[in-house]
Every structure is written in structure tokens, then in C-alpha cells.
Protein backbone atom coordinates (compact mmCIF):
# COMPACT_ATOMS: atom_id res chain seq x y z
CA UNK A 1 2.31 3.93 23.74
CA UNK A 2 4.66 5.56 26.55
CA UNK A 3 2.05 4.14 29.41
CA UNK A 4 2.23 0.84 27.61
CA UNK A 5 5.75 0.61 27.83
CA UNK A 6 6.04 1.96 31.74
CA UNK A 7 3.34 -0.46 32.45
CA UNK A 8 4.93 -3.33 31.05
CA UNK A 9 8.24 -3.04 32.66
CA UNK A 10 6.06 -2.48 35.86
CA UNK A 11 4.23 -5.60 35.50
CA UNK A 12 7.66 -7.48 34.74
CA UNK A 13 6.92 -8.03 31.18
CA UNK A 14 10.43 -7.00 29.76
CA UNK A 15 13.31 -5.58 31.09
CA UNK A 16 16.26 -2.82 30.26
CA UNK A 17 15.80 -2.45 26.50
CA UNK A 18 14.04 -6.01 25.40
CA UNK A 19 10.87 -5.50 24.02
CA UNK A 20 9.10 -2.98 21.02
CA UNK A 21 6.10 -1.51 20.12
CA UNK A 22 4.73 -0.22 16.58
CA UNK A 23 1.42 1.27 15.05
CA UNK A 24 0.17 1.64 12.01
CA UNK A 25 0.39 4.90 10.56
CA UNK A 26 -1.30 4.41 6.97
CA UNK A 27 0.10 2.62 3.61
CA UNK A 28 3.52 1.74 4.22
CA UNK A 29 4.28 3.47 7.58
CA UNK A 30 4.43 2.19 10.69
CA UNK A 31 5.77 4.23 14.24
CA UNK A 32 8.53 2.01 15.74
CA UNK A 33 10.16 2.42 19.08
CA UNK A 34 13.95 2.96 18.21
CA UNK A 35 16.47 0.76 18.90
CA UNK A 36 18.06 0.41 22.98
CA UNK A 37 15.29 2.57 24.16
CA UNK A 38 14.07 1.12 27.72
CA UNK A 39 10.20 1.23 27.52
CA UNK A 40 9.75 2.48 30.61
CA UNK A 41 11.72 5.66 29.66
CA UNK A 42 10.00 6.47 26.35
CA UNK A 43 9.47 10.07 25.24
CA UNK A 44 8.40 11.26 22.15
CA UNK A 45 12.09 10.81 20.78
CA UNK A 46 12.15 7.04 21.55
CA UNK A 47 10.21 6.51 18.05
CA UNK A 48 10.37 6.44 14.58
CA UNK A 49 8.30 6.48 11.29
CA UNK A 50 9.40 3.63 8.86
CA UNK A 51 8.42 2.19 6.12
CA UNK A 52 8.43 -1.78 4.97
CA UNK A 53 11.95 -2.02 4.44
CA UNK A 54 13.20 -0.45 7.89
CA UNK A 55 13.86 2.60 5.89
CA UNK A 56 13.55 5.93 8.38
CA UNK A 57 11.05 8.20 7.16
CA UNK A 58 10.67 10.81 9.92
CA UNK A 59 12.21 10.83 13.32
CA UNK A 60 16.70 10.78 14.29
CA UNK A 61 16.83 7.29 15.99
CA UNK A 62 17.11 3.99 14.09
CA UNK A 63 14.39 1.31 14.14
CA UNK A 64 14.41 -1.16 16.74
CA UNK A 65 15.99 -4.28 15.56
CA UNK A 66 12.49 -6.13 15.29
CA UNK A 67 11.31 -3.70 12.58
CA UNK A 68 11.14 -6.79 10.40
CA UNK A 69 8.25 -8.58 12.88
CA UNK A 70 6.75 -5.56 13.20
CA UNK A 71 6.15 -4.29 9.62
CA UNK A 72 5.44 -7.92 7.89
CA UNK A 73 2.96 -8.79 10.87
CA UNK A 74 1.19 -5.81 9.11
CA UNK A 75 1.65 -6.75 6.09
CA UNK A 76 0.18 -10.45 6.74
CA UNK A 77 -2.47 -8.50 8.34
CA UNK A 78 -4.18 -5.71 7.08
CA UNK A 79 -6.49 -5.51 10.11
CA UNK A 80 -3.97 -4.96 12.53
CA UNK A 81 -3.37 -1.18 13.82
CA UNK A 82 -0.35 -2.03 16.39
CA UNK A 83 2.00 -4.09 17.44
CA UNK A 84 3.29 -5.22 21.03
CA UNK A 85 6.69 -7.44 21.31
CA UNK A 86 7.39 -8.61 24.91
CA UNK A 87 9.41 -10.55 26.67
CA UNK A 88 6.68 -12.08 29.13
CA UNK A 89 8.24 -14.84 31.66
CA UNK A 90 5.46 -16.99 32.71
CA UNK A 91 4.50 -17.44 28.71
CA UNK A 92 8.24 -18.58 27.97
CA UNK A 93 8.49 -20.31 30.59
CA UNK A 94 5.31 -22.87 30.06
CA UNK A 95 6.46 -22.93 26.29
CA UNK A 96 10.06 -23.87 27.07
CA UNK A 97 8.55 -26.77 29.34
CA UNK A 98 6.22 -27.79 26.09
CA UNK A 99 3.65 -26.96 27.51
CA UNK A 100 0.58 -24.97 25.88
CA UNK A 101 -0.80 -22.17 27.07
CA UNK A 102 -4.57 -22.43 28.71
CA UNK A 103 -7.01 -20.38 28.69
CA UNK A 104 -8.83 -20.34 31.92
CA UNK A 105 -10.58 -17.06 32.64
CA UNK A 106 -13.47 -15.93 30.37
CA UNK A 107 -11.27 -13.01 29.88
CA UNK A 108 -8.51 -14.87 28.61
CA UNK A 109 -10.39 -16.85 26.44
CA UNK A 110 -11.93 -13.63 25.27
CA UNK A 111 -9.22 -11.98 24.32
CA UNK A 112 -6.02 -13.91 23.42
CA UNK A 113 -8.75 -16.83 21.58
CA UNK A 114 -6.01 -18.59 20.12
CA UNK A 115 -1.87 -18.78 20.55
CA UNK A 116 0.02 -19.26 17.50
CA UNK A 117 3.96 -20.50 18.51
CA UNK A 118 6.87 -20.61 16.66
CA UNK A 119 10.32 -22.07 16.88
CA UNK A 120 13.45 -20.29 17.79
CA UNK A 121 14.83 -17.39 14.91
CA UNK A 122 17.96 -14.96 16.22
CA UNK A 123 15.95 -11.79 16.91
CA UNK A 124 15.88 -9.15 14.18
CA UNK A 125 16.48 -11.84 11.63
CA UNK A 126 14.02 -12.18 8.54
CA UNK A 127 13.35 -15.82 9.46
CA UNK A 128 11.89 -14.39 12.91
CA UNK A 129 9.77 -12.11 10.92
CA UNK A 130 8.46 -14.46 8.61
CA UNK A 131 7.69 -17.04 10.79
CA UNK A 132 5.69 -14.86 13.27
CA UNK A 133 3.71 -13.03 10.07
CA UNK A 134 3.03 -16.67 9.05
CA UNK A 135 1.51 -17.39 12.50
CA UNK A 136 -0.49 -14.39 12.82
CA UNK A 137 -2.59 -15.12 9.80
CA UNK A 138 -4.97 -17.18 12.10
CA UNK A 139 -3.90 -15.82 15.79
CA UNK A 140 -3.79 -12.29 17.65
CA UNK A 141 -1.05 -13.62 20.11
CA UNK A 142 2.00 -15.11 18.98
CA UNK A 143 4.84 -16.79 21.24
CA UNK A 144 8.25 -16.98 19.44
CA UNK A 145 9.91 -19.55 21.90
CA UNK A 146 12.70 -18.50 23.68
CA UNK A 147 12.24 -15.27 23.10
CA UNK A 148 9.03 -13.51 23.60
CA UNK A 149 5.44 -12.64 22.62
CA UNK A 150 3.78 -10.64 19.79
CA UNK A 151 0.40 -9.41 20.50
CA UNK A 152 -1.74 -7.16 17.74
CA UNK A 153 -4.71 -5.58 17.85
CA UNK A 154 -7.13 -3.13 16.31
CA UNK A 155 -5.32 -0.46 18.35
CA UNK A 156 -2.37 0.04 20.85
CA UNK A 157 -4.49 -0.55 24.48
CA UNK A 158 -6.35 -3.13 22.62
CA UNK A 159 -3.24 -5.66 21.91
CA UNK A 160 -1.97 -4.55 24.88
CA UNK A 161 -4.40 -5.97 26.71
CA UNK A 162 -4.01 -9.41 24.76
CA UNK A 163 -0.66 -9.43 25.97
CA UNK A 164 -1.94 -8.73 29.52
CA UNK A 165 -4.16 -11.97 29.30
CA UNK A 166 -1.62 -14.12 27.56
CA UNK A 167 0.60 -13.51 30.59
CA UNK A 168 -2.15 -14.21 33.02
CA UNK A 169 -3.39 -17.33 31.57
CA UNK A 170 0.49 -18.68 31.22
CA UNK A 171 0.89 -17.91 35.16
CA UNK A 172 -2.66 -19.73 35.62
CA UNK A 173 -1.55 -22.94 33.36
CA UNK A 174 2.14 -22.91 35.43
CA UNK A 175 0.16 -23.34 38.62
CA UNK A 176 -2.20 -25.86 37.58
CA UNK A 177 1.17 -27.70 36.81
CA UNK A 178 2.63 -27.44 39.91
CA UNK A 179 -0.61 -29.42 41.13
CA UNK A 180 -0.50 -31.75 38.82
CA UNK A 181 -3.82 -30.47 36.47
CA UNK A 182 -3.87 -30.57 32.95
CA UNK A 183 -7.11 -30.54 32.07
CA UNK A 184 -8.31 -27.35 33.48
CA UNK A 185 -9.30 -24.77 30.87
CA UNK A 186 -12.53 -22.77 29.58
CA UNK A 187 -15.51 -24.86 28.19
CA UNK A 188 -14.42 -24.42 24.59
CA UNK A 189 -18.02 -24.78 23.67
CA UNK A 190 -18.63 -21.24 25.20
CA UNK A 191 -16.44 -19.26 23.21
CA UNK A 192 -18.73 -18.23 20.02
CA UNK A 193 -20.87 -17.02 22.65
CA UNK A 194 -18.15 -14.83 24.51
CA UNK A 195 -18.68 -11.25 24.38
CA UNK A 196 -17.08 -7.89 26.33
CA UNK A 197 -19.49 -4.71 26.31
């Protein structure tokens, strides 16, 4: 989780304090980053252990504001092990034009599949969470417009790298733009046959 957050902020994917991560830790606790922490500065004090209703179990700082997203994605999803929320700028930037997302890359198509999107909620507010636990049901990437991105997985490096691809595929469909192209994306006919090993 530390390298996740360094890399991110390397890579431009959120600055200064925007942005959390979370994992599962088993029934009813999750390990949150804690709220103003900069993820490229994390240390093992930069988390805490929570449970469903943002109450601190274990740990001295208090949940990041985005608790809320991160423990009712969970809940929507019992397959999910962890949690990324970034701030990516290609992906909000295609989505504030109206524009959707394309996947272009095998990879991309791979492993975002699909990109749920929801409307604007005030960050750290129960309508956020909702909406984003709604849209997960059927999606491992989620863009919450104007905002940022919610990525899940079966582990930390594995959503992380969902949020990787979503970020590649939005700077792919913003160029394609710029030269007029909106058709280009992967055969959608390939993807049951897609496979990483």
C-alpha cells in the first residue's frame, strides 16, 4: 500500500492529500489511510483499522473522509479485497467533456472491462458512497465525475493496476479526440476470449 501511494503521486494520479486507499481485513474491518495523509508520504502510522460505521478500531489517526466509499463498496461487494480512490486527470477530464472512456489496448480491455460513472456527490458524503457501491455491483472501475476514480480488486496491486489502465485508456480516448476519432476501440467481440497468464 505505501508503494501504491508513492507511485501514484509519481505517475500524477493525485496530489497533496486527495486520494485513499483501503483493504479488507476480515468481517467488518477494513485498513483505511487516515485522513490529510499525502500518499506519497505513508508510513505505517498513515492507517487505520475501521469498521462499517467509520468507527476506529486499532490505530491513533482518524479515517480518511471517504471511509463511507470505501467500506460500502465492500459491503456491495463481497469479492473485493481493496480499495483504490484517485484523483486521475485524463479520466475526469474525458468524463467532464461527456465523453466515455475507451478501451483500446488489450490490456485495458483486460483489466478495467467495464466503467461504471456516477454523478457529482460532495466527497465524504453518504450519497457519494451509495452511489459508487451502487455502481460497483456490475463494474471494477468506477468514475465519480468531478471528482475521481474508484478501482477494486481481489487485492491491493491488483486494483491498482485497474486504475493504471483506466488512466491509460482515458489519455488514449483524449487523443483520439483531438483527431477527430470516435470510433476507435477494442473489437468487443474479443473480450470473452481475453486472458493474462
Amino acid at each position: 500500500m505505501i508503494r501504491i501511494g508513492a507511485d501514484a503521486v509519481s505517475r500524477g494520479l493525485v496530489l497533496a492529500s486527495g486520494g485513499n486507499l483501503s483493504v479488507r481485513l476480515g468481517a467488518d474491518r477494513y485498513l483505511v489511510t487516515c485522513a490529510g495523509t499525502w500518499l506519497d508520504r505513508l508510513g505505517v502510522d498513515d492507517f487505520c483499522v475501521v469498521d462499517g460505521h467509520g468507527r476506529v478500531r486499532a490505530g491513533t489517526g482518524r479515517p480518511s473522509s471517504e471511509w463511507r466509499l470505501h467500506t460500502r463498496t465492500y459491503e456491495a461487494r463481497a469479492d473485493v479485497q481493496a480499495v483504490i480512490h484517485l484523483h486521475p486527470q485524463a479520466s475526469l477530464l474525458v468524463d467532464a467533456l461527456g465523453e466515455e472512456i475507451r478501451l483500446v489496448t488489450m490490456d485495458h480491455a483486460h483489466y478495467v472491462r467495464r466503467i461504471a460513472r456516477t454523478a457529482f456527490h460532495p466527497n465524504g458524503s453518504d450519497a457519494l458512497a451509495d452511489s459508487a457501491a451502487a455502481a460497483v455491483a456490475d463494474a471494477d472501475c468506477v468514475l465519480m465525475a468531478h471528482h475521481g476514480s474508484s478501482c477494486v480488486g481481489a487485492d491491493p496491486a491488483s486494483a491498482y493496476r485497474r486504475a493504471l489502465n483506466l488512466e491509460q485508456a482515458a489519455e488514449m480516448t483524449y487523443r483520439l479526440l483531438a483527431v477527430g476519432n470516435r470510433t476507435a476501440t477494442f473489437p468487443p467481440e474479443e473480450l470473452p476470449g481475453l486472458h493474462h497468464g
